[in-house]
C-alpha atoms as a PDB file:
ATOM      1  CA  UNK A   1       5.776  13.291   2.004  1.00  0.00           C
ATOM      2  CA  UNK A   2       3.234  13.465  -0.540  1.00  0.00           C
ATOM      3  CA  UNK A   3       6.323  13.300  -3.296  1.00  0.00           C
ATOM      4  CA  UNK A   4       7.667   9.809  -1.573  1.00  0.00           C
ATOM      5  CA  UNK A   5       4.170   8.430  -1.827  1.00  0.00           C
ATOM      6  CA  UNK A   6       3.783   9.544  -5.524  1.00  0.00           C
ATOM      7  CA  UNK A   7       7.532   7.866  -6.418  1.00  0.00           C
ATOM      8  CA  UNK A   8       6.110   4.652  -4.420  1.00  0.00           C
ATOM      9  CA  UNK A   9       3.525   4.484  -6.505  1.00  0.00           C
ATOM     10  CA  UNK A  10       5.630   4.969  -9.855  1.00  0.00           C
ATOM     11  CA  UNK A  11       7.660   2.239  -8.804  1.00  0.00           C
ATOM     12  CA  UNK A  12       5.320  -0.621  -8.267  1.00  0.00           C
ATOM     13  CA  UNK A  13       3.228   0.625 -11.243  1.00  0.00           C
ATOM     14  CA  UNK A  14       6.431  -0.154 -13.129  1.00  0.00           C
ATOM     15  CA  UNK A  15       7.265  -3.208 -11.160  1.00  0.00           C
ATOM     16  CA  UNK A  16       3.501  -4.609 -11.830  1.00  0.00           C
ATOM     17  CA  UNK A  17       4.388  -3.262 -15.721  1.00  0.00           C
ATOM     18  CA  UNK A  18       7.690  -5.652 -15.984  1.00  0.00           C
ATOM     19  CA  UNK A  19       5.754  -8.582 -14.388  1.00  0.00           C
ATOM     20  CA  UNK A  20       3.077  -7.929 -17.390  1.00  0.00           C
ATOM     21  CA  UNK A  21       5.612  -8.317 -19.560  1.00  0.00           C
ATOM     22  CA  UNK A  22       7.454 -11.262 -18.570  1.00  0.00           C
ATOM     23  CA  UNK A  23       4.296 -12.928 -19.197  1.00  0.00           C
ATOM     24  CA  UNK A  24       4.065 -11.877 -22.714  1.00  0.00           C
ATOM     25  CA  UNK A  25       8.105 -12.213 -23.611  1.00  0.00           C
ATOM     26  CA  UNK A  26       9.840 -14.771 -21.537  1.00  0.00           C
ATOM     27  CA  UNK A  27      12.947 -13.850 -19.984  1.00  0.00           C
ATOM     28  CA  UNK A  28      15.844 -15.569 -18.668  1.00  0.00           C
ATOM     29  CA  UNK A  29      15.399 -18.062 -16.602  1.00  0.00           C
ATOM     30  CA  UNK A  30      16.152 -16.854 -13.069  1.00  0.00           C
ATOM     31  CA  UNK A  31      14.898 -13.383 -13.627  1.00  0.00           C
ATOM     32  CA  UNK A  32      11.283 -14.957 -14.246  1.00  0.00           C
ATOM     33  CA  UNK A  33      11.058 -16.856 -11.311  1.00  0.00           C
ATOM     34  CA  UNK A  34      12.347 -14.047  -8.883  1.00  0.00           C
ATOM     35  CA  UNK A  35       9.548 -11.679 -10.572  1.00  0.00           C
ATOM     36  CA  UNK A  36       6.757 -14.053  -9.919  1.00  0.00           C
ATOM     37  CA  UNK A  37       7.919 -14.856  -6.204  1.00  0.00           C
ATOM     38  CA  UNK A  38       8.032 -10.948  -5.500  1.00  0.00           C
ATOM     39  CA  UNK A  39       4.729 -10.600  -6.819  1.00  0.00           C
ATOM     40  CA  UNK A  40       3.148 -13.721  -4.858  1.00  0.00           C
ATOM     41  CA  UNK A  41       4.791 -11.631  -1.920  1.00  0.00           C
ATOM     42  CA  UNK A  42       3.682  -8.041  -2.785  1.00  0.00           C
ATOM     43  CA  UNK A  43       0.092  -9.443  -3.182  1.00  0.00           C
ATOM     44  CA  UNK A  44      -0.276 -10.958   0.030  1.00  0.00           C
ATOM     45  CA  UNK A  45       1.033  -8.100   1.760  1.00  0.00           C
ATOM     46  CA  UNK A  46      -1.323  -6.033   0.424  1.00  0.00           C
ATOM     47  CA  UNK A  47      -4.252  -8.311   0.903  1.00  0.00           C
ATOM     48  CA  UNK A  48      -2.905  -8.027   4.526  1.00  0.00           C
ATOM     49  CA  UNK A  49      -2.918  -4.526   4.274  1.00  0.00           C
ATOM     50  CA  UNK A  50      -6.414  -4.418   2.630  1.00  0.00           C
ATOM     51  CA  UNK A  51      -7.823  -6.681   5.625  1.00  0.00           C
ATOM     52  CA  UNK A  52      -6.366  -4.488   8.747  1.00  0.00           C
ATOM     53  CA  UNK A  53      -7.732  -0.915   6.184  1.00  0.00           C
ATOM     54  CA  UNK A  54     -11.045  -2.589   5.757  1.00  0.00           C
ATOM     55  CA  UNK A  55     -12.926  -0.972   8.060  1.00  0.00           C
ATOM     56  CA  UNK A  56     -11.789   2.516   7.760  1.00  0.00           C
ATOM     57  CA  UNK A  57     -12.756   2.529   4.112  1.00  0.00           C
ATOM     58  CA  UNK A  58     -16.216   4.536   3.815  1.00  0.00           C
ATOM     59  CA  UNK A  59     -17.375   6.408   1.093  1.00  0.00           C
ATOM     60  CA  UNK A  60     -18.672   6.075  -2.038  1.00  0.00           C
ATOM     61  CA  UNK A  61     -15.901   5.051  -3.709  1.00  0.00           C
ATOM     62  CA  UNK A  62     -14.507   1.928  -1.621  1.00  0.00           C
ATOM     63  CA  UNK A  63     -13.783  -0.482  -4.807  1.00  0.00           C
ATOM     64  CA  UNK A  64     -11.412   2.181  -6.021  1.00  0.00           C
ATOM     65  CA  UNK A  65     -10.334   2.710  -2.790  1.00  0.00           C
ATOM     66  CA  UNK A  66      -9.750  -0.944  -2.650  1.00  0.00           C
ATOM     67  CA  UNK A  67      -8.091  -1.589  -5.903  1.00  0.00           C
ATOM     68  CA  UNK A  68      -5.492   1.094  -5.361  1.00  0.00           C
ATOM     69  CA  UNK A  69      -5.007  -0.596  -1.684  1.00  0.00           C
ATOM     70  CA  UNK A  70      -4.245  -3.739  -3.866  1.00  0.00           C
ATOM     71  CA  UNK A  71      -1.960  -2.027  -6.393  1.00  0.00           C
ATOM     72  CA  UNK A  72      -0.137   0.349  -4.449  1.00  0.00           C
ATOM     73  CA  UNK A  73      -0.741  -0.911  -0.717  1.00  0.00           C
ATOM     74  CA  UNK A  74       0.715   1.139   1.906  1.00  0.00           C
ATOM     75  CA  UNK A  75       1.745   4.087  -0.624  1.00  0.00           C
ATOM     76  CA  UNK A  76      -2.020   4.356  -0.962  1.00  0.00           C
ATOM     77  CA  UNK A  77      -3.431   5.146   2.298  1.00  0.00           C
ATOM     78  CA  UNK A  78      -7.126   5.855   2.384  1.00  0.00           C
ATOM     79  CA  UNK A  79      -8.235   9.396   4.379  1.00  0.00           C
ATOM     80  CA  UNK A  80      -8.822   8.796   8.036  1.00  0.00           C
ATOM     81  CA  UNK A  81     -12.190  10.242   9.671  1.00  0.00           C
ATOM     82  CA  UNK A  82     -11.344  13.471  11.822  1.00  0.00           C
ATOM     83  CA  UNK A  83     -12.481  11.427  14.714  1.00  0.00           C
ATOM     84  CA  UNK A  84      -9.622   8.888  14.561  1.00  0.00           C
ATOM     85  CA  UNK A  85      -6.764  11.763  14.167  1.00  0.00           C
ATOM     86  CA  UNK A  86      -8.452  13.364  17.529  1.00  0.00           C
ATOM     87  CA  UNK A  87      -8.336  10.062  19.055  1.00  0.00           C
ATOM     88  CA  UNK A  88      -4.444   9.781  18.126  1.00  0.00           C
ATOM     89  CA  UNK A  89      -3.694  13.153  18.861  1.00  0.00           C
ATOM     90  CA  UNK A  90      -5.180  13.165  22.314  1.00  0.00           C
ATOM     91  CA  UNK A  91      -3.566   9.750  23.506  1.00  0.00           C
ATOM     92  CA  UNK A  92      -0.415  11.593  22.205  1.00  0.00           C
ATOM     93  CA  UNK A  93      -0.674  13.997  24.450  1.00  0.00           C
ATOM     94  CA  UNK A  94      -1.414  12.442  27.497  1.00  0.00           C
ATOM     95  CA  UNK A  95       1.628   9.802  27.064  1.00  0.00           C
ATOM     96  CA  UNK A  96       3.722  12.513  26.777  1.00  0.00           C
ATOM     97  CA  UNK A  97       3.829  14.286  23.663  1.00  0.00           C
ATOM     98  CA  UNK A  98       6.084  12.404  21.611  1.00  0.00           C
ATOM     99  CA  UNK A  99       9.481  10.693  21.437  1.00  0.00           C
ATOM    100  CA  UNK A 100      10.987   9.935  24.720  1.00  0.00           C
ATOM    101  CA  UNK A 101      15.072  10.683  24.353  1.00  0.00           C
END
């Protein structure tokens, strides 16, 4: 898992590198266009993402934590308290354990 969010993050660190770089060297005209819609989209779905992660963002380091929300949004996923896995894991387990065939 850890290798898929690590490859998520390589791509949109390269996708946010070739938006860079249209700004510096125009390209054609289509191509330009398509880049700056995705990235009008990939930003607010991260702000969205930043907005619902909000509040479990603690520590000391919560700008970075909110940057790299920004950047990389859901392949960035700041650590959950222990309480909130318990929480999960016990509601799990009184619905039923799992996936119902």
């Amino acid at each position: 898992m850890r290798y898929l969010l690590w490859a998520g993050k390589l791509g949109l660190a390269l996708f946010w590198l070739a938006l860079l770089e249209t700004w510096v060297v125009p390209v054609a005209k289509p191509f330009g266009l398509v880049l700056g819609v995705l990235s009008v989209a990939i930003v607010l779905v991260h702000l969205l993402n930043l907005a619902l992660l909000e509040r479990q963002s603690q520590g000391r380091h919560r700008w970075l934590t909110r940057l790299q929300l920004l950047l990389f949004g859901a392949f960035h996923r700041p650590p959950m308290a222990a309480t909130d896995a318990g929480g999960v894991q016990q509601s799990e387990s009184r619905a039923g354990g799992g996936q119902a065939d």
